[in-house]
Protein backbone atom coordinates (compact mmCIF):
# COMPACT_ATOMS: atom_id res chain seq x y z
CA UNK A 1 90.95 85.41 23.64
CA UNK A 2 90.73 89.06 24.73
CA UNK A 3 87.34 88.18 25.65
CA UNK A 4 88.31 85.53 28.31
CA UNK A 5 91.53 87.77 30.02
CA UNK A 6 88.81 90.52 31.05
CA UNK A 7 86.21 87.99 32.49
CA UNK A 8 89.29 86.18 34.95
CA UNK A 9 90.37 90.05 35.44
CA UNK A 10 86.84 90.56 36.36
CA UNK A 11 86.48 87.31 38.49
CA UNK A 12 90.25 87.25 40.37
CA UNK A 13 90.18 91.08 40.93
CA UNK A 14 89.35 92.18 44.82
CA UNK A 15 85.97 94.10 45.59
CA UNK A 16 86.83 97.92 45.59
CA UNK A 17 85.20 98.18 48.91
CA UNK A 18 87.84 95.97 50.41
CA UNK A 19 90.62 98.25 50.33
CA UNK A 20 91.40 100.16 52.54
CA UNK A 21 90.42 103.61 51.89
CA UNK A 22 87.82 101.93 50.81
CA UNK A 23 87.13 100.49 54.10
CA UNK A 24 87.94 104.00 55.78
CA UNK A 25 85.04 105.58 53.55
CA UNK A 26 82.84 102.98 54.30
CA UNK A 27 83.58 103.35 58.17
CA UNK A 28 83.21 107.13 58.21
CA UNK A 29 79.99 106.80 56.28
CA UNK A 30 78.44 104.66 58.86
CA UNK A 31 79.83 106.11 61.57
CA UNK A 32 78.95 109.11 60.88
CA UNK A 33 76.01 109.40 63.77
CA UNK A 34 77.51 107.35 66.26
CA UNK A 35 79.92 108.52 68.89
CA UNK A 36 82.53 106.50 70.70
CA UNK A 37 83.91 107.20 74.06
CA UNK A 38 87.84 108.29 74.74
CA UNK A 39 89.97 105.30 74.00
CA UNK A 40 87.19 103.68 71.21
CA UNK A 41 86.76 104.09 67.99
CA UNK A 42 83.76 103.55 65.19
CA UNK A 43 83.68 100.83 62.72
CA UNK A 44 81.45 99.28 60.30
CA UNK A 45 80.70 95.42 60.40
CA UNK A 46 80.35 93.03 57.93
CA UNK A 47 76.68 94.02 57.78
CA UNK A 48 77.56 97.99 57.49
CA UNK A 49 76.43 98.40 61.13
CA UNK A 50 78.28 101.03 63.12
CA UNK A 51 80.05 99.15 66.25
CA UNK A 52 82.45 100.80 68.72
CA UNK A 53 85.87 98.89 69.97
CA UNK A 54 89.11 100.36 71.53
CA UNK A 55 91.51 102.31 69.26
CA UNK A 56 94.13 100.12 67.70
CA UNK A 57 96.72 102.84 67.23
CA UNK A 58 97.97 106.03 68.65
CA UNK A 59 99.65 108.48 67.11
CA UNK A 60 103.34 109.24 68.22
CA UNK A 61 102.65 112.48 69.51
CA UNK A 62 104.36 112.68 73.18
CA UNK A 63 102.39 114.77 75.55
CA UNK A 64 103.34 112.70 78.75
CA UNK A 65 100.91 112.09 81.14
CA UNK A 66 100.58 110.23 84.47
CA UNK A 67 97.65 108.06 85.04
CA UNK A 68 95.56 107.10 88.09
CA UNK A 69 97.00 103.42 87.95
CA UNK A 70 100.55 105.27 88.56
CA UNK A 71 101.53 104.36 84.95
CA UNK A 72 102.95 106.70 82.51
CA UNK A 73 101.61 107.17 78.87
CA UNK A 74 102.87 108.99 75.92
CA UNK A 75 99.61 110.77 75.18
CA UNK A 76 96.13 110.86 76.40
CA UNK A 77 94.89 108.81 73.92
CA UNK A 78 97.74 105.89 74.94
CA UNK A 79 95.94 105.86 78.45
CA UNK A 80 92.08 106.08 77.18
CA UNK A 81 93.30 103.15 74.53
CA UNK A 82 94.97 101.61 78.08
CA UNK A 83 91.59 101.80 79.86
CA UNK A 84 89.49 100.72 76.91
CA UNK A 85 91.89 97.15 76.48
CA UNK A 86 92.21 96.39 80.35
CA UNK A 87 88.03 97.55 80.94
CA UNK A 88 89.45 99.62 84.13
CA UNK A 89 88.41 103.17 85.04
CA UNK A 90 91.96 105.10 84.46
CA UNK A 91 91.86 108.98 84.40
CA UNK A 92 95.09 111.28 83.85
CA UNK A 93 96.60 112.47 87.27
CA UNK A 94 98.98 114.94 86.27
CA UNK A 95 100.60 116.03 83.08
CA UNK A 96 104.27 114.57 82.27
CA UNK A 97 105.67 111.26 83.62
CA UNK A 98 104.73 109.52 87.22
CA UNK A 99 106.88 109.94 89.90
CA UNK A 100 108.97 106.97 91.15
CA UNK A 101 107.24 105.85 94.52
CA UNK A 102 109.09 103.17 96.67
CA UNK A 103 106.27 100.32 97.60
CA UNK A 104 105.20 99.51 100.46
CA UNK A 105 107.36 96.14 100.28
CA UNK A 106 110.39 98.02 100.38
CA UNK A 107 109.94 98.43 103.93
CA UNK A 108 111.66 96.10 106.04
CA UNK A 109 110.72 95.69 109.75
CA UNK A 110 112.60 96.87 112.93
CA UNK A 111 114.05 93.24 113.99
CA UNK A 112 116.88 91.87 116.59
CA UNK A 113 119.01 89.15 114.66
CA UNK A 114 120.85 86.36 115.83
CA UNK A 115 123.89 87.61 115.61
CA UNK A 116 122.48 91.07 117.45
CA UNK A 117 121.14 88.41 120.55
CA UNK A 118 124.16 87.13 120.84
CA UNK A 119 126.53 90.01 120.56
CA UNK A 120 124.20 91.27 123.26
CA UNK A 121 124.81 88.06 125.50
CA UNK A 122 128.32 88.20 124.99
CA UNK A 123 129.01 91.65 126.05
CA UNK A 124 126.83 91.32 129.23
CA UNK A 125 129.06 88.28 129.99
CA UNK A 126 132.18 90.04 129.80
CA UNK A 127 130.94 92.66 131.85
CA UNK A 128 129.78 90.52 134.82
CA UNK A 129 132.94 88.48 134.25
CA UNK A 130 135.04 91.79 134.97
CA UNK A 131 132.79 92.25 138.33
CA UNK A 132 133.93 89.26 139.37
CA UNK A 133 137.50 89.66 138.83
CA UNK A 134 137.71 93.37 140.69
CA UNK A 135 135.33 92.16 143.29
CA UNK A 136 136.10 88.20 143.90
CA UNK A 137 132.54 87.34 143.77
CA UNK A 138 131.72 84.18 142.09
CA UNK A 139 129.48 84.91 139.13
CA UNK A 140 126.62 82.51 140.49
CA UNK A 141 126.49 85.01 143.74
CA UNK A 142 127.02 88.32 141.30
CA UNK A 143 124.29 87.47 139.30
CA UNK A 144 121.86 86.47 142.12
CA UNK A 145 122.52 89.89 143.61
CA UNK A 146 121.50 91.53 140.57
CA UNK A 147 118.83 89.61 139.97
CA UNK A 148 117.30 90.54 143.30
CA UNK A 149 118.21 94.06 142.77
CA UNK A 150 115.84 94.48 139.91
CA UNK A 151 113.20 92.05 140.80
CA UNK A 152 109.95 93.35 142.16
CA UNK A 153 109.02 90.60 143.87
CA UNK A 154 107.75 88.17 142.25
CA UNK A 155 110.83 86.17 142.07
CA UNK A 156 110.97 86.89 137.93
CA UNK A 157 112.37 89.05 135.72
CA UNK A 158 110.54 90.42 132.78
CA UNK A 159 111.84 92.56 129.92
CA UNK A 160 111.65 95.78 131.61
CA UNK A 161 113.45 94.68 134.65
CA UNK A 162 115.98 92.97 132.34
CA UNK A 163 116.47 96.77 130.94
CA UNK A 164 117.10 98.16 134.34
CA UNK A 165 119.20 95.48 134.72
CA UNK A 166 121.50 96.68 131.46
CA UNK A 167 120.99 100.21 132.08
CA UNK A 168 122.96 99.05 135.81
CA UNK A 169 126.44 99.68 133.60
CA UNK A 170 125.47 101.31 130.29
CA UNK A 171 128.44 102.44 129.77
CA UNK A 172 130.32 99.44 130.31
CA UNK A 173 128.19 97.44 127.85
CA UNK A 174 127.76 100.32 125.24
CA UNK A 175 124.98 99.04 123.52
CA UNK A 176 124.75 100.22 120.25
CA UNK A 177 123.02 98.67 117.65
CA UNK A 178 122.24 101.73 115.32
CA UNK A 179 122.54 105.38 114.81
CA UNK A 180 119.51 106.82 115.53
CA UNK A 181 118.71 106.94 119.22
CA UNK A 182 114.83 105.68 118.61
CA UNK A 183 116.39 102.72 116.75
CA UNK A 184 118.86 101.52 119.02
CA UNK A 185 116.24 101.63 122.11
CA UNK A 186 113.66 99.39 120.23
CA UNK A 187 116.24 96.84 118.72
CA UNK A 188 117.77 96.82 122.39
CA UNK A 189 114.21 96.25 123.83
CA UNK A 190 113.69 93.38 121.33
CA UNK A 191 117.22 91.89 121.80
CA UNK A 192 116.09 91.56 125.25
CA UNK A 193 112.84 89.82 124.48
CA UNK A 194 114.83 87.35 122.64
CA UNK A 195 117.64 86.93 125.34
CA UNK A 196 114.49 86.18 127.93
CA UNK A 197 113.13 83.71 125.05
CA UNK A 198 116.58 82.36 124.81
CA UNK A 199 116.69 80.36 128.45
CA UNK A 200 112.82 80.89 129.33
CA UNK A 201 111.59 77.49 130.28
CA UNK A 202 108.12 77.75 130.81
CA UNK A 203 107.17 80.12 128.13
CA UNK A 204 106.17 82.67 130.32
CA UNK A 205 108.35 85.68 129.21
CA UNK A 206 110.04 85.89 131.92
CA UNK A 207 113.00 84.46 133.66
CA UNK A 208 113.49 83.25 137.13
CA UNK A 209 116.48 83.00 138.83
CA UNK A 210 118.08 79.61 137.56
CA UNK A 211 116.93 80.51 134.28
CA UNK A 212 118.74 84.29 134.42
CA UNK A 213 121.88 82.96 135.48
CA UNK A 214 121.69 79.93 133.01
CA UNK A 215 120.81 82.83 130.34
CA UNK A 216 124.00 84.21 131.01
CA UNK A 217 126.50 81.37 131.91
CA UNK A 218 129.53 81.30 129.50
CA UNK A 219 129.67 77.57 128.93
CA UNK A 220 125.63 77.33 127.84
CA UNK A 221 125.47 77.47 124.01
CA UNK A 222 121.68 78.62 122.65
CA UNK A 223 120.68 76.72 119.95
CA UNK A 224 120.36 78.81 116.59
CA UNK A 225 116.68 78.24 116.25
CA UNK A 226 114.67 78.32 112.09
CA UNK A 227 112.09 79.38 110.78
CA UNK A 228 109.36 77.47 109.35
CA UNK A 229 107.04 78.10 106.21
CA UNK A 230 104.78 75.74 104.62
CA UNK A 231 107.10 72.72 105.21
CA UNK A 232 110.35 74.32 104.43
CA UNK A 233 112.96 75.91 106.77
CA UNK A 234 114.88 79.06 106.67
CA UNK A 235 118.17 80.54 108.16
CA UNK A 236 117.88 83.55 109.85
CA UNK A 237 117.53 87.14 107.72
CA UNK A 238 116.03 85.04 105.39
CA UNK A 239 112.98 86.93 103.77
CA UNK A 240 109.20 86.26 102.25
CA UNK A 241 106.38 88.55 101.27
CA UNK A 242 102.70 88.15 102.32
CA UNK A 243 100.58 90.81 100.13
CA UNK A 244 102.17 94.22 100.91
CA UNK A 245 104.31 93.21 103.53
CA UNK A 246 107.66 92.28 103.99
CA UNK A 247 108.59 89.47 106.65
CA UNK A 248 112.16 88.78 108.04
CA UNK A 249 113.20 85.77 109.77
CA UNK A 250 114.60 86.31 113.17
CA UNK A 251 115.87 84.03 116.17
CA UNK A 252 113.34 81.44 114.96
CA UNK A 253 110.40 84.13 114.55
CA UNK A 254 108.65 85.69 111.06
CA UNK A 255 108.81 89.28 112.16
CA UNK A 256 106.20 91.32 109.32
CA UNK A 257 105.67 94.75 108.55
CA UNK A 258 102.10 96.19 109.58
CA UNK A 259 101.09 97.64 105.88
CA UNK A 260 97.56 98.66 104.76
CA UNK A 261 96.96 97.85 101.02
CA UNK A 262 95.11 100.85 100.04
CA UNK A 263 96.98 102.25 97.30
CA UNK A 264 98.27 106.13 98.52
CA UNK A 265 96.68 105.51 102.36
CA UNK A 266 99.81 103.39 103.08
CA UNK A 267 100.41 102.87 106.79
CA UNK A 268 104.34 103.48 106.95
CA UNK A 269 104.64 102.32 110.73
CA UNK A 270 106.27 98.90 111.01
CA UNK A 271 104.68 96.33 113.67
CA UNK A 272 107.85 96.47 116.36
CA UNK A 273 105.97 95.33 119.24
CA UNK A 274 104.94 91.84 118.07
CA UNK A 275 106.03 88.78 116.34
CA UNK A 276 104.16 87.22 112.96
CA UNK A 277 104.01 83.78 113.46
CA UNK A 278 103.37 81.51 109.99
């Protein structure tokens, strides 16, 4: 009987190579030539060859460190063990953690809304409406003398003679849109653009004179124009993302962000002086 309890001992009991310091002794004994890069590790295989993979553990040691991907790891050997996993070139940029960057999709662009077009429209309005009280002009004759008083001939206006045109009674019309000076004379600028859009027939960009004074007759009502993108519509401020840019909807019109995707060589200069059409 005691004869039979040793040999299923014998039989049922695991190799003593398969535990694990076993399996450490084994490992370092093969290994014992063979060097791994940062983030691997030596190992025997089933056939007692050496073979190299990435580290499965770390220690907890925390020695910060910032890598080249922008990503912080505990230790150096978190971000060689990082590099190893994802096969990507990753070297440590600075000690501790990384420093919180906004993207380049946090950058909205410079745009004129809707409601900015409008509000625009309606204060011009009330200002030539007040001419015509104090001076008992009709508005159709007001207008027509302003509109020959900035045009240089060609029987149009474009946007810059629209400006002069505003500039007439700055103060009057107090145009403020924001409180930097820069800001408020580019959103002006492109409220203008879409004013002359507003009642432009032809498509020309600019506006002759039954299109100015239908631009800015009380009783016409502009229609509150969509955008469009890939069969679906969207109200206006509404906003998408193409790569690493950020594009708002406005007056009908995908206005995007001009952004380089080149990691830390961001251009930071938003495209204000043309529209992104989808």
């Amino acid at each position: 009987m005691l004869t039979v309890l040793l040999l299923q001992l014998f039989l049922f009991s695991p190799p003593v190579s398969s535990s694990p310091l076993a399996k450490v002794n084994q490992d370092q004994s093969v290994c014992s030539r063979t060097f791994c890069g940062a983030g691997r590790e030596c190992v025997s295989t089933d056939r007692g060859e050496p073979v190299c993979r990435c580290v499965q553990q770390c220690d907890a040691s925390e020695h910060w460190v910032c890598g080249s991907n922008s990503r912080s790891y505990r230790n150096h050997c978190e971000l060689h063990r990082d590099a190893c996993i994802t096969k990507t070139k990753i070297h440590v940029q600075h000690r501790g953690h990384c420093l919180e960057k906004p993207t380049n999709t946090d950058v909205s662009p410079i745009v004129c809304f809707l409601s900015d077009r409008d509000w625009l429209r309606e204060r011009v309005i009330q200002w030539v409406q007040q001419e015509v009280e104090s001076n008992a002009w009709s508005a159709h004759d007001l207008l027509q003398t302003y509109f020959q008083t900035y045009d240089d001939g060609d029987s149009q206006l474009d946007s810059k003679e629209f400006l002069s045109f505003l500039k007439h009674n700055e103060t009057a019309l107090n145009l403020t849109y924001s409180k930097t000076l820069e800001t408020n004379l580019l959103l002006r600028s492109l409220c203008v653009d879409a004013l002359i859009e507003l009642s432009d027939e032809n498509a020309d960009w600019k506006l002759s004179l039954p299109e100015f004074i239908n631009c800015l007759t009380p009783i016409y009502h502009p229609p509150e124009r969509k955008c469009a993108l890939e069969d679906e519509v969207f109200e206006d401020g509404a906003e998408t993302h193409m790569e690493c840019n950020k594009c708002v909807c406005a007056c009908g019109n995908w206005v995007c962000t001009a952004l380089t995707c080149n990691g830390e060589n961001i251009n930071k200069h938003t495209c204000t002086n043309a529209t992104e059409m989808f």
